[in-house]
PDB file of N, CA and C in Angstrom:
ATOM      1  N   UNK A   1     -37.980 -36.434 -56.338  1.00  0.00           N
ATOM      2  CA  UNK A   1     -38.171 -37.828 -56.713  1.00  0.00           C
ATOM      3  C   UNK A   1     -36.813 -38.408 -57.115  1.00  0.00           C
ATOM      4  N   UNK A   2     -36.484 -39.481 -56.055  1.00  0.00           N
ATOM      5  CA  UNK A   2     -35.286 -40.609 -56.950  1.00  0.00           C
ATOM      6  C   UNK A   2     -35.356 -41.063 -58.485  1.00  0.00           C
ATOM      7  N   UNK A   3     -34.102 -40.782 -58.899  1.00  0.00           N
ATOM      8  CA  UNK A   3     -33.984 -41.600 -60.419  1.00  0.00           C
ATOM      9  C   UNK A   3     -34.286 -42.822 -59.996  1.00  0.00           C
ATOM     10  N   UNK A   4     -35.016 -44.028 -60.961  1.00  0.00           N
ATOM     11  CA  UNK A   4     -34.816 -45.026 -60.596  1.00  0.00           C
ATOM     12  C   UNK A   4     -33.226 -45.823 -61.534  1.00  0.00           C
ATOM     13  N   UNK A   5     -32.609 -46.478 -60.797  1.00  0.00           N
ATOM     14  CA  UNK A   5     -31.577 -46.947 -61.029  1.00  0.00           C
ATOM     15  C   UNK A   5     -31.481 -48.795 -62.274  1.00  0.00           C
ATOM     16  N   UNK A   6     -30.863 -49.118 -62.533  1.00  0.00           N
ATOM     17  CA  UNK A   6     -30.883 -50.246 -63.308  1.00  0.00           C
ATOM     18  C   UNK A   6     -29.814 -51.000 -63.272  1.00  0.00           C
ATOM     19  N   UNK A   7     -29.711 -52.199 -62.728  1.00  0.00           N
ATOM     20  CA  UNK A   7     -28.781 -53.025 -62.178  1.00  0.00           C
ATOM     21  C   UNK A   7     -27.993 -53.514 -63.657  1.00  0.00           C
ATOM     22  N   UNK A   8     -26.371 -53.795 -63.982  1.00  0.00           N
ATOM     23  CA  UNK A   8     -26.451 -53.961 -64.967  1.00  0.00           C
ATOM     24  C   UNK A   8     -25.610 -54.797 -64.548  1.00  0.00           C
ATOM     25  N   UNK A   9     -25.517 -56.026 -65.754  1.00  0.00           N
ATOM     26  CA  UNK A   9     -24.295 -57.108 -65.313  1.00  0.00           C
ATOM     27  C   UNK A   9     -23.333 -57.265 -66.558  1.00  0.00           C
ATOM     28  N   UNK A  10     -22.675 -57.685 -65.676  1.00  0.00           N
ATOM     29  CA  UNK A  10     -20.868 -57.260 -66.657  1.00  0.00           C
ATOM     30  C   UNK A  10     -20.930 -58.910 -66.629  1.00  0.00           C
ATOM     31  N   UNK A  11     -20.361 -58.587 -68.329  1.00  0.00           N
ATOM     32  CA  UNK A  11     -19.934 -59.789 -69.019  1.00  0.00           C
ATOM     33  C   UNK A  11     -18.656 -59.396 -69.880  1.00  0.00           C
ATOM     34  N   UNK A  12     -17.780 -60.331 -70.029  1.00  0.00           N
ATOM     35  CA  UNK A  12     -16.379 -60.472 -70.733  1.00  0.00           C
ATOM     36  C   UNK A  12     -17.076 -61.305 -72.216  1.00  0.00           C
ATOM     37  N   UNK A  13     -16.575 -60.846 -72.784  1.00  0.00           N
ATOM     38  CA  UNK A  13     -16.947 -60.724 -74.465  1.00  0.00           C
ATOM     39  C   UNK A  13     -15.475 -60.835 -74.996  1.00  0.00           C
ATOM     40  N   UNK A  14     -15.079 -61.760 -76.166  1.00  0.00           N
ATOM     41  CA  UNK A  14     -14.247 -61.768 -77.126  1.00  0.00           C
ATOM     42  C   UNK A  14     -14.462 -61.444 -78.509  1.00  0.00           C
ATOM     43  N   UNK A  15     -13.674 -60.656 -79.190  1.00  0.00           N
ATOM     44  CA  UNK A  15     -14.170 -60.341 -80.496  1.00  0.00           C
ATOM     45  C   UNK A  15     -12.782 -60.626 -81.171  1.00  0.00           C
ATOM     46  N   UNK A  16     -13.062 -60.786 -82.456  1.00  0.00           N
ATOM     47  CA  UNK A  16     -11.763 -60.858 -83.628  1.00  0.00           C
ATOM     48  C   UNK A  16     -11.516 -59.336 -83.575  1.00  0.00           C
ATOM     49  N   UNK A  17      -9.786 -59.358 -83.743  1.00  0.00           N
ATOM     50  CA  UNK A  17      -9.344 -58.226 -83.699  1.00  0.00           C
ATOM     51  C   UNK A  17     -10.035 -57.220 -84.574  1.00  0.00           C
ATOM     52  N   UNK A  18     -10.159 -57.183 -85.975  1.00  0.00           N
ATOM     53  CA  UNK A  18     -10.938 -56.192 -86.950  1.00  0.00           C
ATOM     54  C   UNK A  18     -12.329 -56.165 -86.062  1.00  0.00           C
ATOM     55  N   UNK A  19     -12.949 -56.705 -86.014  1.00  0.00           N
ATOM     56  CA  UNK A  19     -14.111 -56.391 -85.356  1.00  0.00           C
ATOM     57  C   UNK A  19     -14.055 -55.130 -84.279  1.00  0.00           C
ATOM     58  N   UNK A  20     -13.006 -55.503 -83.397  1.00  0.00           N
ATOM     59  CA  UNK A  20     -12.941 -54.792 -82.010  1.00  0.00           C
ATOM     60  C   UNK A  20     -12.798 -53.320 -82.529  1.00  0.00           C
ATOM     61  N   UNK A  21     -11.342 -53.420 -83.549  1.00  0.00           N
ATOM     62  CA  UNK A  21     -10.980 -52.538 -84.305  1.00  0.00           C
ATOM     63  C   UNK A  21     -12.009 -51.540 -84.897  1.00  0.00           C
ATOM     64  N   UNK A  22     -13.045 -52.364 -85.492  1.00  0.00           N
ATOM     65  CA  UNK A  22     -14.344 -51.208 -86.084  1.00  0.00           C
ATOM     66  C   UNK A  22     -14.491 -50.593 -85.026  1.00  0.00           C
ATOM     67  N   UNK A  23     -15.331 -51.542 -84.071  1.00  0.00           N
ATOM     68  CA  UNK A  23     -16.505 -51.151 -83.060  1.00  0.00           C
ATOM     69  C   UNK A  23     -15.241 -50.288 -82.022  1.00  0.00           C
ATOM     70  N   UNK A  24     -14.629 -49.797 -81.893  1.00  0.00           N
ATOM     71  CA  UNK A  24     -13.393 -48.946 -81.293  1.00  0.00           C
ATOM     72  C   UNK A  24     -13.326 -47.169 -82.176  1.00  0.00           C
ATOM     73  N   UNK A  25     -13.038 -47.705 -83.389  1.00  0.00           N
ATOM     74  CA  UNK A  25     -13.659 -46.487 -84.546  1.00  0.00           C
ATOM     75  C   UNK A  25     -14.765 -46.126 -84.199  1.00  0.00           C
ATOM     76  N   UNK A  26     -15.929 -47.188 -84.421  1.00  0.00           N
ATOM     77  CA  UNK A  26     -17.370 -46.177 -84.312  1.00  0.00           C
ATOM     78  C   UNK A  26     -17.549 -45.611 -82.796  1.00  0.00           C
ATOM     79  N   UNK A  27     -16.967 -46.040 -82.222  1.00  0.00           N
ATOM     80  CA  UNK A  27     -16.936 -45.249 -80.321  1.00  0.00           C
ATOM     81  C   UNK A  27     -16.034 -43.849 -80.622  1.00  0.00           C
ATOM     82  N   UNK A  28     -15.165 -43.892 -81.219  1.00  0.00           N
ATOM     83  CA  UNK A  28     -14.447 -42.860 -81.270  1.00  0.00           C
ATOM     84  C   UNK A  28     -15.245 -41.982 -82.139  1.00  0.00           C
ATOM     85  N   UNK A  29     -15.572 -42.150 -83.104  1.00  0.00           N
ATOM     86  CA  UNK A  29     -16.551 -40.963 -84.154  1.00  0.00           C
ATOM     87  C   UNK A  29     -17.352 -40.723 -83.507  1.00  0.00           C
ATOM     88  N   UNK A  30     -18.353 -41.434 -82.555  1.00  0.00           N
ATOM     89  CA  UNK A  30     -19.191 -40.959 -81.854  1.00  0.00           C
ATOM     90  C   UNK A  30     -19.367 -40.415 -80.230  1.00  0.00           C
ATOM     91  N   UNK A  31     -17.891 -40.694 -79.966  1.00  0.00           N
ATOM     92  CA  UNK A  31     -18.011 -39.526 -78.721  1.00  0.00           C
ATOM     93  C   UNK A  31     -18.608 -40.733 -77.441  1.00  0.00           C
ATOM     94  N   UNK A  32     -18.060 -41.566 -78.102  1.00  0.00           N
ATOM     95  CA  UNK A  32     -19.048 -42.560 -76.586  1.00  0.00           C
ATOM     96  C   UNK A  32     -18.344 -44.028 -76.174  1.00  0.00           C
ATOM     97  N   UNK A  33     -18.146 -44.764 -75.275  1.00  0.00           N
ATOM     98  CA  UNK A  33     -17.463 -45.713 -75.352  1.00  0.00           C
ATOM     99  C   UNK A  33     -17.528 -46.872 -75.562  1.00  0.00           C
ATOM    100  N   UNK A  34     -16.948 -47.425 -75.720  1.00  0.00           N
ATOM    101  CA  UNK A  34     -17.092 -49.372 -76.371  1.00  0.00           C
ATOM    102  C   UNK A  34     -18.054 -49.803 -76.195  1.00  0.00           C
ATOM    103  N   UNK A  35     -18.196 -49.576 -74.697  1.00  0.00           N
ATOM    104  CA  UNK A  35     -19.176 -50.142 -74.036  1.00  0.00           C
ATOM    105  C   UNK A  35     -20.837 -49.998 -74.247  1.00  0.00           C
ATOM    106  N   UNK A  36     -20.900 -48.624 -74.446  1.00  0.00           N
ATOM    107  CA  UNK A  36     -21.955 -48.048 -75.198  1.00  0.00           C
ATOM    108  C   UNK A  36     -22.275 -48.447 -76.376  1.00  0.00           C
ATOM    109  N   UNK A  37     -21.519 -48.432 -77.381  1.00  0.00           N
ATOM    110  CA  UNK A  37     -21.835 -48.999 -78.593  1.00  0.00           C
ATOM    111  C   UNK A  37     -22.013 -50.529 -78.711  1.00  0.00           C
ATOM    112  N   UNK A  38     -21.586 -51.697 -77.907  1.00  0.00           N
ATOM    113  CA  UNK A  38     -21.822 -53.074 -77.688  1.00  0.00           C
ATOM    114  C   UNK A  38     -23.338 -53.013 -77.131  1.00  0.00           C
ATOM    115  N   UNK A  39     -23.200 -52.044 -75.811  1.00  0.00           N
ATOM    116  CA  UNK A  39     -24.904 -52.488 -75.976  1.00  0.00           C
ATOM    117  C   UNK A  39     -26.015 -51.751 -76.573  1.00  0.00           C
ATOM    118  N   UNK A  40     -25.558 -50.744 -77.529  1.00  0.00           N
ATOM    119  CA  UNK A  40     -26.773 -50.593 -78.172  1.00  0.00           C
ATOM    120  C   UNK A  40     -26.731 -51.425 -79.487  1.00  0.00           C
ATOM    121  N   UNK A  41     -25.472 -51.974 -79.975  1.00  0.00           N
ATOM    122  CA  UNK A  41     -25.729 -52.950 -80.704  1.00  0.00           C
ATOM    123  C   UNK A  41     -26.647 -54.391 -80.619  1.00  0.00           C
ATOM    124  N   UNK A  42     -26.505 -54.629 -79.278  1.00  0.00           N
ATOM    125  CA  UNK A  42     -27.002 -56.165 -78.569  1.00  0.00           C
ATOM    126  C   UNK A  42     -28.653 -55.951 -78.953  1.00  0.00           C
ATOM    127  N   UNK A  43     -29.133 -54.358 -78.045  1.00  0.00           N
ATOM    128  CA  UNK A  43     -30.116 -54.133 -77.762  1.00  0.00           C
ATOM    129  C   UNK A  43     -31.392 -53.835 -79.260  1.00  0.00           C
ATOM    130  N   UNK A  44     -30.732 -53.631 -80.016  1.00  0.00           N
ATOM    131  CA  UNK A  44     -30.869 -53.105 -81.890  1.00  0.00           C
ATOM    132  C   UNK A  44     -31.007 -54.647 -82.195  1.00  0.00           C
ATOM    133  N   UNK A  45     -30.268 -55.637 -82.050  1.00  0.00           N
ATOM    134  CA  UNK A  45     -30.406 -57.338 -82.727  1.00  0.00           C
ATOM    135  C   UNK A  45     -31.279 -57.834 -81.284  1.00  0.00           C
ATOM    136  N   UNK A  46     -31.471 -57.643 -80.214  1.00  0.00           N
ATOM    137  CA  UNK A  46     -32.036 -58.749 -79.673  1.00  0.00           C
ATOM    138  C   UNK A  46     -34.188 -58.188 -80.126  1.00  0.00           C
ATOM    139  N   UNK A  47     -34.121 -56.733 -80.440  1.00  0.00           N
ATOM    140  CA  UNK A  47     -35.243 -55.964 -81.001  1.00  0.00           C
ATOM    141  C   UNK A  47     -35.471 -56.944 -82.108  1.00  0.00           C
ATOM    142  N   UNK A  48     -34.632 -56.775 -83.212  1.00  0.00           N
ATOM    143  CA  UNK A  48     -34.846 -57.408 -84.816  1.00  0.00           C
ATOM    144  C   UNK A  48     -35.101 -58.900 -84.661  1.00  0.00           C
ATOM    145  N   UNK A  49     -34.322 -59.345 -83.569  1.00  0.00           N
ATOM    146  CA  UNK A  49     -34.802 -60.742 -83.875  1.00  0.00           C
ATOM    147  C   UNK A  49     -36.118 -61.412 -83.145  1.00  0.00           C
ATOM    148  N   UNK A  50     -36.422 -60.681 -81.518  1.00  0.00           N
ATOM    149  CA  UNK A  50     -37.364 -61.046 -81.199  1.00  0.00           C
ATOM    150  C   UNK A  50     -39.003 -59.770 -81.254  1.00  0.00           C
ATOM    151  N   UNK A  51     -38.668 -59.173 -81.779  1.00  0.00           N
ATOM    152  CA  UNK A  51     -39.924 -58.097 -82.033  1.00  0.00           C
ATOM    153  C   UNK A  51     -40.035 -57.516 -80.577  1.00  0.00           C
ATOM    154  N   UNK A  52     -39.099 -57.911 -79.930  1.00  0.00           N
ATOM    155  CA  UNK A  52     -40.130 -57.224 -78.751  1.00  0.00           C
ATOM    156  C   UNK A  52     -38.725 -55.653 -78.116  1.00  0.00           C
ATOM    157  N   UNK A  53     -39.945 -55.081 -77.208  1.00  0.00           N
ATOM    158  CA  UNK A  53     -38.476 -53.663 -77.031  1.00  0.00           C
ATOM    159  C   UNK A  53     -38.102 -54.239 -76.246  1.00  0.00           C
ATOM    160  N   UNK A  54     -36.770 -53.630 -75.865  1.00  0.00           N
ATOM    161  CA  UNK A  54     -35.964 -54.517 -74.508  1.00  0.00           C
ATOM    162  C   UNK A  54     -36.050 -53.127 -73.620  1.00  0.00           C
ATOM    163  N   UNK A  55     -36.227 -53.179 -72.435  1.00  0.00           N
ATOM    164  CA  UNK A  55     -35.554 -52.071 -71.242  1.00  0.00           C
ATOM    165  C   UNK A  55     -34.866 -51.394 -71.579  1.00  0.00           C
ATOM    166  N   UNK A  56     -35.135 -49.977 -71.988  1.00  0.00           N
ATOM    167  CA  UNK A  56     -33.623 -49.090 -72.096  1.00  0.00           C
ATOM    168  C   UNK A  56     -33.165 -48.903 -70.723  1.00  0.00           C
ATOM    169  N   UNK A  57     -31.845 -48.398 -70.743  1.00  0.00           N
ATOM    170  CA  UNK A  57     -31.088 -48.393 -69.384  1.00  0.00           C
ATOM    171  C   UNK A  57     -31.466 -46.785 -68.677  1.00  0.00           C
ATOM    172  N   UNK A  58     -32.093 -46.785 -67.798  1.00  0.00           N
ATOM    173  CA  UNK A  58     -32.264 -45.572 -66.908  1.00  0.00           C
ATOM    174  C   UNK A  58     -31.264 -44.730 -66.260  1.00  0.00           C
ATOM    175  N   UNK A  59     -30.172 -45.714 -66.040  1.00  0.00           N
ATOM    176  CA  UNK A  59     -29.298 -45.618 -64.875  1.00  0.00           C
ATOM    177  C   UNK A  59     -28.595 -44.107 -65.437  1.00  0.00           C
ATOM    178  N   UNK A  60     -27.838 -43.442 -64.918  1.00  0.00           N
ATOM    179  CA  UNK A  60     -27.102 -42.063 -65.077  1.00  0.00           C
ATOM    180  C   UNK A  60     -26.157 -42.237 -65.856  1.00  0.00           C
ATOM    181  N   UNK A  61     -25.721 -41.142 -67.356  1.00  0.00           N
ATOM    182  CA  UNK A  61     -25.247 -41.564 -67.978  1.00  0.00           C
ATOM    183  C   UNK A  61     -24.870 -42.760 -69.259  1.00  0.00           C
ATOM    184  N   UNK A  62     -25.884 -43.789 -68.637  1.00  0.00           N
ATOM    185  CA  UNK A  62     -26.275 -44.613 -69.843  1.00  0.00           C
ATOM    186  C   UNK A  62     -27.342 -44.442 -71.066  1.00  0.00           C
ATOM    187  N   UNK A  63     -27.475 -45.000 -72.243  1.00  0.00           N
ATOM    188  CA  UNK A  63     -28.305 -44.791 -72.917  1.00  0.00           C
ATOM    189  C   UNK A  63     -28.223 -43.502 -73.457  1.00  0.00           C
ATOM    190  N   UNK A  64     -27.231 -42.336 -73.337  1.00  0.00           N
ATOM    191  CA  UNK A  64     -27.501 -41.344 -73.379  1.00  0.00           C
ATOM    192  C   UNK A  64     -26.806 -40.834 -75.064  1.00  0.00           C
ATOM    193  N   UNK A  65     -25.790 -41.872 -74.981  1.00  0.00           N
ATOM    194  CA  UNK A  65     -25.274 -41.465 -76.080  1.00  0.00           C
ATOM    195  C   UNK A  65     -23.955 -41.059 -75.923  1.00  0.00           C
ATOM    196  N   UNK A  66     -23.328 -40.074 -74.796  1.00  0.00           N
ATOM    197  CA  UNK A  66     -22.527 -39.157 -74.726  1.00  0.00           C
ATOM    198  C   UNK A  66     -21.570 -39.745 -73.443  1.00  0.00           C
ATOM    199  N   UNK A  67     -20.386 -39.580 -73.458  1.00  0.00           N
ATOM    200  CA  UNK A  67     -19.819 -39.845 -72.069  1.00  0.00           C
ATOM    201  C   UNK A  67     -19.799 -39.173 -71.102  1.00  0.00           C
ATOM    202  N   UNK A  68     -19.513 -39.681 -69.936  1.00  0.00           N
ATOM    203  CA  UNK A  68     -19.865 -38.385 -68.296  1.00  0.00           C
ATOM    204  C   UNK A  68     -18.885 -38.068 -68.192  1.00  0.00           C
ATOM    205  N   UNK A  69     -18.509 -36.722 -68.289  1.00  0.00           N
ATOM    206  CA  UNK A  69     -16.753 -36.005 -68.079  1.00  0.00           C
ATOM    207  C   UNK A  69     -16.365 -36.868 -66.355  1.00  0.00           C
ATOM    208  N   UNK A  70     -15.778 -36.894 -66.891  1.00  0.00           N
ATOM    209  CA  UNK A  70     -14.710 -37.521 -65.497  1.00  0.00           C
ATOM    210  C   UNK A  70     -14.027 -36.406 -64.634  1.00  0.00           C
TER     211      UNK A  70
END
């Protein structure tokens, strides 16, 4: 059986430097990248504010927590 896959769309985001600065720290303590931690942040506030679950990401390597050795 195929994984099913999950289309994801790239967006350019600006943050204040300290900000970036944290969210750069907490990627690094946790072994995972920026990118990862932005959207499980998004996905954690768009939960709290609208009650509802959002799609976790299926796709390979996402959602997982951990990065894919290169």
């Amino acid at each position: 059986m195929k994984s099913q896959k999950t289309t994801l769309v790239r967006a350019s985001i600006s943050f204040p430097p300290d900000l970036y600065e944290t969210l750069e720290e907490i990627a690094k303590q946790k072994k995972v990248s920026l990118a990862w931690v932005v959207r499980e942040a998004s996905e954690r506030y768009a939960v709290d504010e609208t009650g509802k679950n959002v799609n976790r990401r299926t796709q390979a390597g996402h959602g997982t927590g951990k990065r894919r050795s290169t």
